[in-house]
PDB file of N, CA and C in Angstrom:
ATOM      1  N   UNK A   1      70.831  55.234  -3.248  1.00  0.00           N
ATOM      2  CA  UNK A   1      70.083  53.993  -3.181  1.00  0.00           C
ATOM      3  C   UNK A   1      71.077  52.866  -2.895  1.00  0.00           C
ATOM      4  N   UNK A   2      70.781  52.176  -1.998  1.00  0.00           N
ATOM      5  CA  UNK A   2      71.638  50.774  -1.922  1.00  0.00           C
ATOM      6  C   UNK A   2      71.643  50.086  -2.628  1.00  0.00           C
ATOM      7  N   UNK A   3      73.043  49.315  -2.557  1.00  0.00           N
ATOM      8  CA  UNK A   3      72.750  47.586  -3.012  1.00  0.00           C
ATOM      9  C   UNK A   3      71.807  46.813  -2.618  1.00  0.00           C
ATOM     10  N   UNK A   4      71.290  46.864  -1.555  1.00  0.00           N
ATOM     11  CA  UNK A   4      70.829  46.057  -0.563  1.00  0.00           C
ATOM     12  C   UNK A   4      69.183  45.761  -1.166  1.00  0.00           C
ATOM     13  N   UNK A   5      69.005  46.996  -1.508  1.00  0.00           N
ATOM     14  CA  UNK A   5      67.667  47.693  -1.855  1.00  0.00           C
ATOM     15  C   UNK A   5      67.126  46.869  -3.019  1.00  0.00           C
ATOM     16  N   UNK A   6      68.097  47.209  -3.875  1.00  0.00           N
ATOM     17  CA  UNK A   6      67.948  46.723  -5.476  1.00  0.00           C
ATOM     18  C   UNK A   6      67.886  45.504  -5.581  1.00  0.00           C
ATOM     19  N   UNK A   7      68.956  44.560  -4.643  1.00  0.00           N
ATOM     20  CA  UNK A   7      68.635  43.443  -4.670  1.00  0.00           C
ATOM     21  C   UNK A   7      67.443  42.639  -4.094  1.00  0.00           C
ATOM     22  N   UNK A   8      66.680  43.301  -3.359  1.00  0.00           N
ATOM     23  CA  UNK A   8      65.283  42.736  -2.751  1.00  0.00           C
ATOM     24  C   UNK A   8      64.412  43.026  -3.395  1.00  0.00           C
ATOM     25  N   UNK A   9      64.538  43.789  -4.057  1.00  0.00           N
ATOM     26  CA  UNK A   9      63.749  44.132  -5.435  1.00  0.00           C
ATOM     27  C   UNK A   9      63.224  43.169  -6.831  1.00  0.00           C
ATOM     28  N   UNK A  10      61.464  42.548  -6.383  1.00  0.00           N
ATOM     29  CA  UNK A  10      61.177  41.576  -7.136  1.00  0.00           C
ATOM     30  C   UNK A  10      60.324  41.795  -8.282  1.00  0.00           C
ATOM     31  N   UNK A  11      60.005  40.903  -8.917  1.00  0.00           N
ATOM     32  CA  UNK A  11      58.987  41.121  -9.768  1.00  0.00           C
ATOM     33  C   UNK A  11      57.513  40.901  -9.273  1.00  0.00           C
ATOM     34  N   UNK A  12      57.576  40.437  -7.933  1.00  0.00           N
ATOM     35  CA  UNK A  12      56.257  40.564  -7.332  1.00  0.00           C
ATOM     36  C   UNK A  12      55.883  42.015  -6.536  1.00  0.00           C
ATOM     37  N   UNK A  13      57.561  42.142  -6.277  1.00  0.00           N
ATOM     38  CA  UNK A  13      57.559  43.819  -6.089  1.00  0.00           C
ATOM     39  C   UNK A  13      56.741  44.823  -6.777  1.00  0.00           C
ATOM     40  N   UNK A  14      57.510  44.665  -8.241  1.00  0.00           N
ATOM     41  CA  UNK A  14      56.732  45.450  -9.338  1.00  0.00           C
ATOM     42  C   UNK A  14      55.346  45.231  -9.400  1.00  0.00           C
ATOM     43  N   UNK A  15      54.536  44.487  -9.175  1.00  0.00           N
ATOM     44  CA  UNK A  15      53.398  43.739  -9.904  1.00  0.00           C
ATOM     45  C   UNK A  15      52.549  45.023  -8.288  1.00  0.00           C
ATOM     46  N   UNK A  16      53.180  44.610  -7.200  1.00  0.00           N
ATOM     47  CA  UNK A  16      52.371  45.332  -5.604  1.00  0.00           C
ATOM     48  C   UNK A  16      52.494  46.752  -6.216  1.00  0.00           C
ATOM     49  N   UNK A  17      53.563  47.375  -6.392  1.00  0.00           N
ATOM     50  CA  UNK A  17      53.628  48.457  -6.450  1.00  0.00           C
ATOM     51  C   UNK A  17      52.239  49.357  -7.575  1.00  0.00           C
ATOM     52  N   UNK A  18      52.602  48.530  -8.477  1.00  0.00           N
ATOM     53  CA  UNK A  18      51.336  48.726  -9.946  1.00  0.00           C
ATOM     54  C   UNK A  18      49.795  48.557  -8.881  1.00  0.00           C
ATOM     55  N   UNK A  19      49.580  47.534  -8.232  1.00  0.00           N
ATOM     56  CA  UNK A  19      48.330  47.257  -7.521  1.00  0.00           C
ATOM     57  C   UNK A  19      48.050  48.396  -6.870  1.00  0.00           C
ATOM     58  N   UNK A  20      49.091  48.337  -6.009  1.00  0.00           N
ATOM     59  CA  UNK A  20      48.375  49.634  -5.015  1.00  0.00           C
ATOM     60  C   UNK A  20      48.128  51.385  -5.337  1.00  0.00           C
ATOM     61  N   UNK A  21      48.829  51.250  -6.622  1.00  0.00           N
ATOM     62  CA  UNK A  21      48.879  52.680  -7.424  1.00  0.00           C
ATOM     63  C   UNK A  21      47.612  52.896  -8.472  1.00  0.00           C
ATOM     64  N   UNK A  22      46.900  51.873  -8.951  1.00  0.00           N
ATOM     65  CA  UNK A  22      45.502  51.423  -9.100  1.00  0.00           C
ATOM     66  C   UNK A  22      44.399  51.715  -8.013  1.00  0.00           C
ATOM     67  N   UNK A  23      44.999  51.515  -7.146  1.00  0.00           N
ATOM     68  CA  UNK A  23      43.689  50.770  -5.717  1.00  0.00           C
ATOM     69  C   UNK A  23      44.020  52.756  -5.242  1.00  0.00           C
ATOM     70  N   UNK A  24      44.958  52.951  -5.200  1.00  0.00           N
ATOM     71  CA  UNK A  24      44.933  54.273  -4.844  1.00  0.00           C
ATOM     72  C   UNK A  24      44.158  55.466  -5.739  1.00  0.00           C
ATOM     73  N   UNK A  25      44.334  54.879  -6.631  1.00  0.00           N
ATOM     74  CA  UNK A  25      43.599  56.177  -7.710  1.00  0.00           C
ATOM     75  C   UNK A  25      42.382  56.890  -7.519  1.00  0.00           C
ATOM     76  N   UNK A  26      41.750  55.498  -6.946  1.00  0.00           N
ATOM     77  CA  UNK A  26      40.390  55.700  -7.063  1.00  0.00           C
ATOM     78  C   UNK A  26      39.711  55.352  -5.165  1.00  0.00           C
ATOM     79  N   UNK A  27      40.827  55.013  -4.673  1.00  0.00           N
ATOM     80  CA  UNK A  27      40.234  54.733  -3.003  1.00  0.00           C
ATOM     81  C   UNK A  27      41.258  55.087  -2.312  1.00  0.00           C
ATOM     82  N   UNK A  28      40.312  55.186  -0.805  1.00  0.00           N
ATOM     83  CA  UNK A  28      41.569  55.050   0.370  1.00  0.00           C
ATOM     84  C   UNK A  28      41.495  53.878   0.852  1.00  0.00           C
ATOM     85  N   UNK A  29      43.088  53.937   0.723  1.00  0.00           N
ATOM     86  CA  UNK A  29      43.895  52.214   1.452  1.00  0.00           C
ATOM     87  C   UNK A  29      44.516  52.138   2.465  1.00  0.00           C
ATOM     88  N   UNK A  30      44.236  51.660   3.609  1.00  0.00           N
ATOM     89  CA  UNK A  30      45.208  51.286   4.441  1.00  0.00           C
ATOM     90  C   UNK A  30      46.001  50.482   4.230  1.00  0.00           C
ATOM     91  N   UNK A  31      47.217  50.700   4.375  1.00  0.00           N
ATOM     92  CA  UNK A  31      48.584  49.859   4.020  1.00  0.00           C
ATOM     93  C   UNK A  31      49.688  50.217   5.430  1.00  0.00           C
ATOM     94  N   UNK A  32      49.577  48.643   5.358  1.00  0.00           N
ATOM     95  CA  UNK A  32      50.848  48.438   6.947  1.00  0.00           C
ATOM     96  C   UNK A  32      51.933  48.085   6.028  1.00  0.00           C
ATOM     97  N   UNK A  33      53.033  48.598   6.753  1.00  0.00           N
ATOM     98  CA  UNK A  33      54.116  48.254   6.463  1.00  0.00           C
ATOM     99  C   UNK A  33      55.712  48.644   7.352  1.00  0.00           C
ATOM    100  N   UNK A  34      56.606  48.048   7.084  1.00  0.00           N
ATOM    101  CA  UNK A  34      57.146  48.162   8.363  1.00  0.00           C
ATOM    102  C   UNK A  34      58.762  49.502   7.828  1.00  0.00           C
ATOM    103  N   UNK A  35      58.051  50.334   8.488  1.00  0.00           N
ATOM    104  CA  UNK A  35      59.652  51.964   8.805  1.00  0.00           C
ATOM    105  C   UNK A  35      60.411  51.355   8.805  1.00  0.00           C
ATOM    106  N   UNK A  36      61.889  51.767   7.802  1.00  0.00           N
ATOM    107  CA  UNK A  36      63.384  51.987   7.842  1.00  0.00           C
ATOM    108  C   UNK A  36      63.935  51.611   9.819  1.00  0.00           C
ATOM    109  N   UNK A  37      62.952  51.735  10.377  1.00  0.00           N
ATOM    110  CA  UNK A  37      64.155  52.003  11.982  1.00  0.00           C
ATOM    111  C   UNK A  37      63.326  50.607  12.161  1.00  0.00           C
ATOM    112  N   UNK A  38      62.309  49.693  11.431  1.00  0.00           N
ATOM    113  CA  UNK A  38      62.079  48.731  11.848  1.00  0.00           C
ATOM    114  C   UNK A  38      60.653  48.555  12.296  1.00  0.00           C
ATOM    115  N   UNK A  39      59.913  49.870  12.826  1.00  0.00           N
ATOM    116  CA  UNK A  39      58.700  49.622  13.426  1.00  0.00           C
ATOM    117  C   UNK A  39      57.471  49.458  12.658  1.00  0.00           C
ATOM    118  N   UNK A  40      56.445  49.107  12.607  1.00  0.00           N
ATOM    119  CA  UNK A  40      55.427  48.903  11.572  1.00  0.00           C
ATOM    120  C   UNK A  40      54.829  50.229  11.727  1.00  0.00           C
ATOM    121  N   UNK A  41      54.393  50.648  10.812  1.00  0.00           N
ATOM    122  CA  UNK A  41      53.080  51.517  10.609  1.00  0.00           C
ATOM    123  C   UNK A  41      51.878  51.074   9.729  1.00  0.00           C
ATOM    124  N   UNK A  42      50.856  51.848  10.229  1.00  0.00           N
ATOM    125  CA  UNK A  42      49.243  51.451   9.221  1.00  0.00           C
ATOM    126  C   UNK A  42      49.151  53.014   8.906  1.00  0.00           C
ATOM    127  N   UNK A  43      48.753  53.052   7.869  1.00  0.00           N
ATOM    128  CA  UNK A  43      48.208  54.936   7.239  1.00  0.00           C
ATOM    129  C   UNK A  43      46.922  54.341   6.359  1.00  0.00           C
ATOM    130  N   UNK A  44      46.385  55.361   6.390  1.00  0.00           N
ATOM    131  CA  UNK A  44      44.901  55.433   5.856  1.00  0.00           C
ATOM    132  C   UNK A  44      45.509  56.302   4.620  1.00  0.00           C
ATOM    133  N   UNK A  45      45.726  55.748   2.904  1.00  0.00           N
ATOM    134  CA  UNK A  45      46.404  57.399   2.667  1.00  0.00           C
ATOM    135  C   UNK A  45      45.572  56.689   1.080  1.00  0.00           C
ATOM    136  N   UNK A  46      45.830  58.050  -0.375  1.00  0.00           N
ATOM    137  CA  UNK A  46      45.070  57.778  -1.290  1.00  0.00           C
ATOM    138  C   UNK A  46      45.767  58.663  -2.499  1.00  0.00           C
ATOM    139  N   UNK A  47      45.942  58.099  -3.566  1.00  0.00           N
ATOM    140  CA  UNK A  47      46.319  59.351  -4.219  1.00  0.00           C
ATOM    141  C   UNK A  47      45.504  59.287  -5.194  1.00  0.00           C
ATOM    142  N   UNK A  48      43.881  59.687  -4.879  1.00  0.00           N
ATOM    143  CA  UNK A  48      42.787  60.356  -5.880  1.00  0.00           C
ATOM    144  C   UNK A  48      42.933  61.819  -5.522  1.00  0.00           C
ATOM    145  N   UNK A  49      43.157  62.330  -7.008  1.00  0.00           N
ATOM    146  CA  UNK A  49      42.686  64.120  -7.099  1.00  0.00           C
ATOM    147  C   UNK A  49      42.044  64.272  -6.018  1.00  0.00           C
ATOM    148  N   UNK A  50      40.776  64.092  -5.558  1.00  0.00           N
ATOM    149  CA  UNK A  50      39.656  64.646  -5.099  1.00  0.00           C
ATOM    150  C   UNK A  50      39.486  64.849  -3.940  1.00  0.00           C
ATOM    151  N   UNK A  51      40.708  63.792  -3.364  1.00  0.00           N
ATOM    152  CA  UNK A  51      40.902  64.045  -1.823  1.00  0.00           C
ATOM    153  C   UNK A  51      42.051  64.600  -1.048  1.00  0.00           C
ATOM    154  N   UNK A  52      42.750  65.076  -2.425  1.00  0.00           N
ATOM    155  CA  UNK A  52      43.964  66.043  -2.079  1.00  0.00           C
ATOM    156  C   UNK A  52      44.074  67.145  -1.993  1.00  0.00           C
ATOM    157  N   UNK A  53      43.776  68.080  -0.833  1.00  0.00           N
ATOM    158  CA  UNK A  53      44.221  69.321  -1.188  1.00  0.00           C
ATOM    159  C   UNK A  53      44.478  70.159  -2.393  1.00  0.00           C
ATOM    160  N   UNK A  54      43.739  71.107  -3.388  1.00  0.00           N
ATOM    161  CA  UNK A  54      44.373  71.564  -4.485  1.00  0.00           C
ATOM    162  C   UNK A  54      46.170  71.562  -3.835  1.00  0.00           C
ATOM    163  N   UNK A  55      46.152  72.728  -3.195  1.00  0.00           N
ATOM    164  CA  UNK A  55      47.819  72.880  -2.737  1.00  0.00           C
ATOM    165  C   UNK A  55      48.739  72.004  -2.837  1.00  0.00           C
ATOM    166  N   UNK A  56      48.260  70.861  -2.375  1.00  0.00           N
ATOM    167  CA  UNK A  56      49.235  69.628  -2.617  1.00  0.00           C
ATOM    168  C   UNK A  56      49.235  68.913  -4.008  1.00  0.00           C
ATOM    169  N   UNK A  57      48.293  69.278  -4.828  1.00  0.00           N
ATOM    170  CA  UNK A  57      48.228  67.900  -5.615  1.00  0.00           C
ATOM    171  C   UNK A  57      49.436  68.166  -6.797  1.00  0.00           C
ATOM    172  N   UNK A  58      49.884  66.840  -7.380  1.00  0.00           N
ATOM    173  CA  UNK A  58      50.572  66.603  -8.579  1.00  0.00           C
ATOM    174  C   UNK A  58      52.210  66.468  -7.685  1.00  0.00           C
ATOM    175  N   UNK A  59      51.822  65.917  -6.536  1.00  0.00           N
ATOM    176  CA  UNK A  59      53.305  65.489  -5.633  1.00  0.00           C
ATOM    177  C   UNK A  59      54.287  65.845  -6.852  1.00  0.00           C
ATOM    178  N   UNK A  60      54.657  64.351  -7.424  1.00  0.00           N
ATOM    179  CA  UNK A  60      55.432  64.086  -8.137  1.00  0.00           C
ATOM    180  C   UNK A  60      55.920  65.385  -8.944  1.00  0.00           C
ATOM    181  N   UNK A  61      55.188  65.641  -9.876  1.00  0.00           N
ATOM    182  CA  UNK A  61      55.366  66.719 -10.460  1.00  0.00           C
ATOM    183  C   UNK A  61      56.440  67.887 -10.081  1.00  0.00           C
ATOM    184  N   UNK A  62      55.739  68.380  -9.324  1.00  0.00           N
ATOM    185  CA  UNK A  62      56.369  69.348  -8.462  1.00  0.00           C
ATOM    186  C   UNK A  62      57.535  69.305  -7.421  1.00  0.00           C
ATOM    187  N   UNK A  63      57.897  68.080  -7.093  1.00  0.00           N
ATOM    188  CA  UNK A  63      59.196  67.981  -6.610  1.00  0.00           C
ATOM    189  C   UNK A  63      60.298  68.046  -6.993  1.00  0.00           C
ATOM    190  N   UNK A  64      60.754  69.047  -7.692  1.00  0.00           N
ATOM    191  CA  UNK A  64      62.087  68.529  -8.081  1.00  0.00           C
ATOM    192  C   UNK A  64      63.277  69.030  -7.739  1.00  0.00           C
ATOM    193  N   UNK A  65      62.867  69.167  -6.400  1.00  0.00           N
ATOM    194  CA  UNK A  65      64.445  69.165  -5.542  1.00  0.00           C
ATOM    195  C   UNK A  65      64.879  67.771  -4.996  1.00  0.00           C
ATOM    196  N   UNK A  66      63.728  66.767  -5.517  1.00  0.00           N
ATOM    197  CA  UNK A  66      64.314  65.581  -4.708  1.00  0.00           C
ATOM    198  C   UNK A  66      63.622  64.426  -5.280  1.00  0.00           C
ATOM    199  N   UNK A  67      64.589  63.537  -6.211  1.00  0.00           N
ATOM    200  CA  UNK A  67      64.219  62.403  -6.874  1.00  0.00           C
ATOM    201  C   UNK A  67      63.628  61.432  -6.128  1.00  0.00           C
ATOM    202  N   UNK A  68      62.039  61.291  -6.744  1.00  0.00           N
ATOM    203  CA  UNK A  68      61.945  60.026  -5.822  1.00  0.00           C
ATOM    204  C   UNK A  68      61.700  58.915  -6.420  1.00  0.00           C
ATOM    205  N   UNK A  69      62.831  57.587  -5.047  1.00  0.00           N
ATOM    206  CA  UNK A  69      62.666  56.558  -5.811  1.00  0.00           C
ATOM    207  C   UNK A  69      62.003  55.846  -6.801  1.00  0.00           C
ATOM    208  N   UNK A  70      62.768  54.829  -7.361  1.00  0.00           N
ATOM    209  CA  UNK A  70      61.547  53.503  -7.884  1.00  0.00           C
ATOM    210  C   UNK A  70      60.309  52.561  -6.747  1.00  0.00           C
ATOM    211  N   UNK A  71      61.417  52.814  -6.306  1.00  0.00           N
ATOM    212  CA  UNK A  71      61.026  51.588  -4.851  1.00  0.00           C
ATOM    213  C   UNK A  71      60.241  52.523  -3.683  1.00  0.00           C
ATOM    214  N   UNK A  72      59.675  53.391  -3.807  1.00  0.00           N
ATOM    215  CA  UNK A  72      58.872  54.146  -2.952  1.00  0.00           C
ATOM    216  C   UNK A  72      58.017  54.603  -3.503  1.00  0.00           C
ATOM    217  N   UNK A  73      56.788  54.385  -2.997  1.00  0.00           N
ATOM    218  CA  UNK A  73      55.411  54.883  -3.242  1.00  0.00           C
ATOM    219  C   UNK A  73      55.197  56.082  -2.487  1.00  0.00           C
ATOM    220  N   UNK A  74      55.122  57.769  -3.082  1.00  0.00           N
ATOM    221  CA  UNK A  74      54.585  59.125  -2.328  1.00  0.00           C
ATOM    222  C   UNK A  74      52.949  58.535  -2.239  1.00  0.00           C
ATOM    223  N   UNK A  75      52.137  58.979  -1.183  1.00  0.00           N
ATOM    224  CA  UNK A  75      50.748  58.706  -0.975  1.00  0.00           C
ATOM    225  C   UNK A  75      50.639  59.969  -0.411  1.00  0.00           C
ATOM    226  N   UNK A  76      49.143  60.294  -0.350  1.00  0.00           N
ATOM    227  CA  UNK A  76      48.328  60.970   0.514  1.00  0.00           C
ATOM    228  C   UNK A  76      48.132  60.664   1.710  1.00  0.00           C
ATOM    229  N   UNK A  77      48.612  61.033   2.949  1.00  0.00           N
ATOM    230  CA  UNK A  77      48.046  60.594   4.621  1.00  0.00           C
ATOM    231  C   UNK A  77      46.491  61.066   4.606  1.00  0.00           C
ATOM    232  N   UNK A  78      45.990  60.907   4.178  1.00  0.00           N
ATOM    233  CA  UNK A  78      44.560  60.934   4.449  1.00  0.00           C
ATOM    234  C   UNK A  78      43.923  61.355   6.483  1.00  0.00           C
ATOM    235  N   UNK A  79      45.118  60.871   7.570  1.00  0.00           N
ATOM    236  CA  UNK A  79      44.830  61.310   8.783  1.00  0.00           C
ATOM    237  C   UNK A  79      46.043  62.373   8.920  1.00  0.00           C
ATOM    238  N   UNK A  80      46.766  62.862   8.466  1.00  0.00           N
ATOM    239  CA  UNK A  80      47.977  63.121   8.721  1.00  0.00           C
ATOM    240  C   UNK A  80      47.999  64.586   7.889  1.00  0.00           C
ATOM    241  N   UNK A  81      47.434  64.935   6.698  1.00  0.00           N
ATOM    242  CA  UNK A  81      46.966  65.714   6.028  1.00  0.00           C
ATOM    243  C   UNK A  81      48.447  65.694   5.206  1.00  0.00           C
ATOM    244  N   UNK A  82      49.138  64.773   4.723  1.00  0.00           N
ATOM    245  CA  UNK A  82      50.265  64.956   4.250  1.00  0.00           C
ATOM    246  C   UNK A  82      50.834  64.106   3.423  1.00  0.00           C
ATOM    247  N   UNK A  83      51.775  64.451   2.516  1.00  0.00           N
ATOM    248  CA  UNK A  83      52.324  63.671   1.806  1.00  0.00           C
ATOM    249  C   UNK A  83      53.401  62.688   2.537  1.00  0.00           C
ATOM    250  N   UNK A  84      53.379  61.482   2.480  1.00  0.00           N
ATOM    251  CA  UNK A  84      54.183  60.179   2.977  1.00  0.00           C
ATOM    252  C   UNK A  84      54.695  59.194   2.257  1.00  0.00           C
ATOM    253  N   UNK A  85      55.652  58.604   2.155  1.00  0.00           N
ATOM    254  CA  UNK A  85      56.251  57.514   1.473  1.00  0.00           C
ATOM    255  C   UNK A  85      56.379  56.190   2.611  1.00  0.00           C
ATOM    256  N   UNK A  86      56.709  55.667   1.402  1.00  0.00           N
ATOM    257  CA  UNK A  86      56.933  53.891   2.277  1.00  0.00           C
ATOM    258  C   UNK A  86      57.562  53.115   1.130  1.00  0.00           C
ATOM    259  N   UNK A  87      58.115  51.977   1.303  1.00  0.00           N
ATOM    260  CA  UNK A  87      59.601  51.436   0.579  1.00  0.00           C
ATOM    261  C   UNK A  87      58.281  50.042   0.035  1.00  0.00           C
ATOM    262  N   UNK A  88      57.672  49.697  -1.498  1.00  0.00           N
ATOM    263  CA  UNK A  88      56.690  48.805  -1.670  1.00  0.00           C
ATOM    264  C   UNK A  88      57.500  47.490  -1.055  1.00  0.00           C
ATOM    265  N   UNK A  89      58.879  47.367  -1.338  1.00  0.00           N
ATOM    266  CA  UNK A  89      59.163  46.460  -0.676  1.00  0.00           C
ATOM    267  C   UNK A  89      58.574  45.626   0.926  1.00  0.00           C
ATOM    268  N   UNK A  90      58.205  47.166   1.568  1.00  0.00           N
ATOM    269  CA  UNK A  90      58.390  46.622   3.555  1.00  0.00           C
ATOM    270  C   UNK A  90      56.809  46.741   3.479  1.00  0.00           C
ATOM    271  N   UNK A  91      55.847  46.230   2.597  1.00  0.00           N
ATOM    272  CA  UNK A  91      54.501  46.270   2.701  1.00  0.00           C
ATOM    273  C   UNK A  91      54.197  44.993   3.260  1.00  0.00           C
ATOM    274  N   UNK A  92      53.364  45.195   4.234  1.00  0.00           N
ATOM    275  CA  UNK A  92      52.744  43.398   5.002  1.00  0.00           C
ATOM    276  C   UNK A  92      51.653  43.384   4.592  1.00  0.00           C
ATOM    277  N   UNK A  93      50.774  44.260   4.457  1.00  0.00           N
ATOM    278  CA  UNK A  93      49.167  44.317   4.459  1.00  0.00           C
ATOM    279  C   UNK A  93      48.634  45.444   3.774  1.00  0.00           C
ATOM    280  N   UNK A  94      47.497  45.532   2.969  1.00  0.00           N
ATOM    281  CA  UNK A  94      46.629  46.565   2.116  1.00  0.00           C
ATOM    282  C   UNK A  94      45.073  46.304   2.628  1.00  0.00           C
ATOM    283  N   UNK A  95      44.453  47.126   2.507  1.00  0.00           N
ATOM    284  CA  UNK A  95      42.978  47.009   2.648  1.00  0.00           C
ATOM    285  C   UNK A  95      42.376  48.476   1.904  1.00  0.00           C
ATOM    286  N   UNK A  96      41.506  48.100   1.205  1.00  0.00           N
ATOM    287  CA  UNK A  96      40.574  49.155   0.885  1.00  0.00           C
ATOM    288  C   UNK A  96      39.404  49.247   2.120  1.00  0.00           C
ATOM    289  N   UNK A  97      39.962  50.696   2.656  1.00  0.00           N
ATOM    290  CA  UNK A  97      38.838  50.777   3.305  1.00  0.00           C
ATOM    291  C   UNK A  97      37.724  52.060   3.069  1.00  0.00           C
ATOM    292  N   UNK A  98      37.838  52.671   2.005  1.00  0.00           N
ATOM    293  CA  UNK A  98      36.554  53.606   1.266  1.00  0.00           C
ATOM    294  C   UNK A  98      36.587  53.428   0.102  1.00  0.00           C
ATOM    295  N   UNK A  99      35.727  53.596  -0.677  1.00  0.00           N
ATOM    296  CA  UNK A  99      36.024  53.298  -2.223  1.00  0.00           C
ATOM    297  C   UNK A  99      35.218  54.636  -2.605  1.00  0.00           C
ATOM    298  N   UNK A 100      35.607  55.417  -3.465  1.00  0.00           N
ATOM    299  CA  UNK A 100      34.951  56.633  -3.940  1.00  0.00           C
ATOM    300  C   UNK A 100      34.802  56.732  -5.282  1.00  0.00           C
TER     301      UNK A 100
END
């Protein structure tokens, strides 16, 4: 993890990260935000049980060949059929767009 990282690291940070891990529980969110090489992306993604794959579910859990950050949110790709991260920091935009 960088310096760089930690230091951009806010308390409004914390507060997004908590939001969208809420808003995810229970919906799918599109969230733009802009890739490490700079380019933006939008994903449709969710981390409710119900729309995860048994196979996949309990990400976290089950990873433990590879710590994952504070500062990164694992999601559901909901188009992508896959597990994805993104840095809460490089978030521009959220939208609920299903609520289940």
């Amino acid at each position: 993890m960088s310096d760089a990282l930690t230091m951009d690291w806010t308390e409004d940070d914390e507060l997004l990260k908590y939001k969208l891990q809420e808003l995810l529980k229970d919906n799918i969110v599109e969230i733009t935000f802009t890739k490490v090489d700079g380019t933006s992306r939008t994903m449709k993604c969710t981390l409710k049980n119900t729309l995860i794959p048994e196979s996949f579910d309990n990400y976290q859990e089950r990873s433990t060949t590879k710590k994952v950050s504070e500062y990164v949110l694992p999601v559901w790709d909901i188009e992508n059929n896959g597990w994805r991260s993104f840095r809460i920091h490089n978030v521009t935009d959220y939208i609920v767009v299903r609520s289940e």
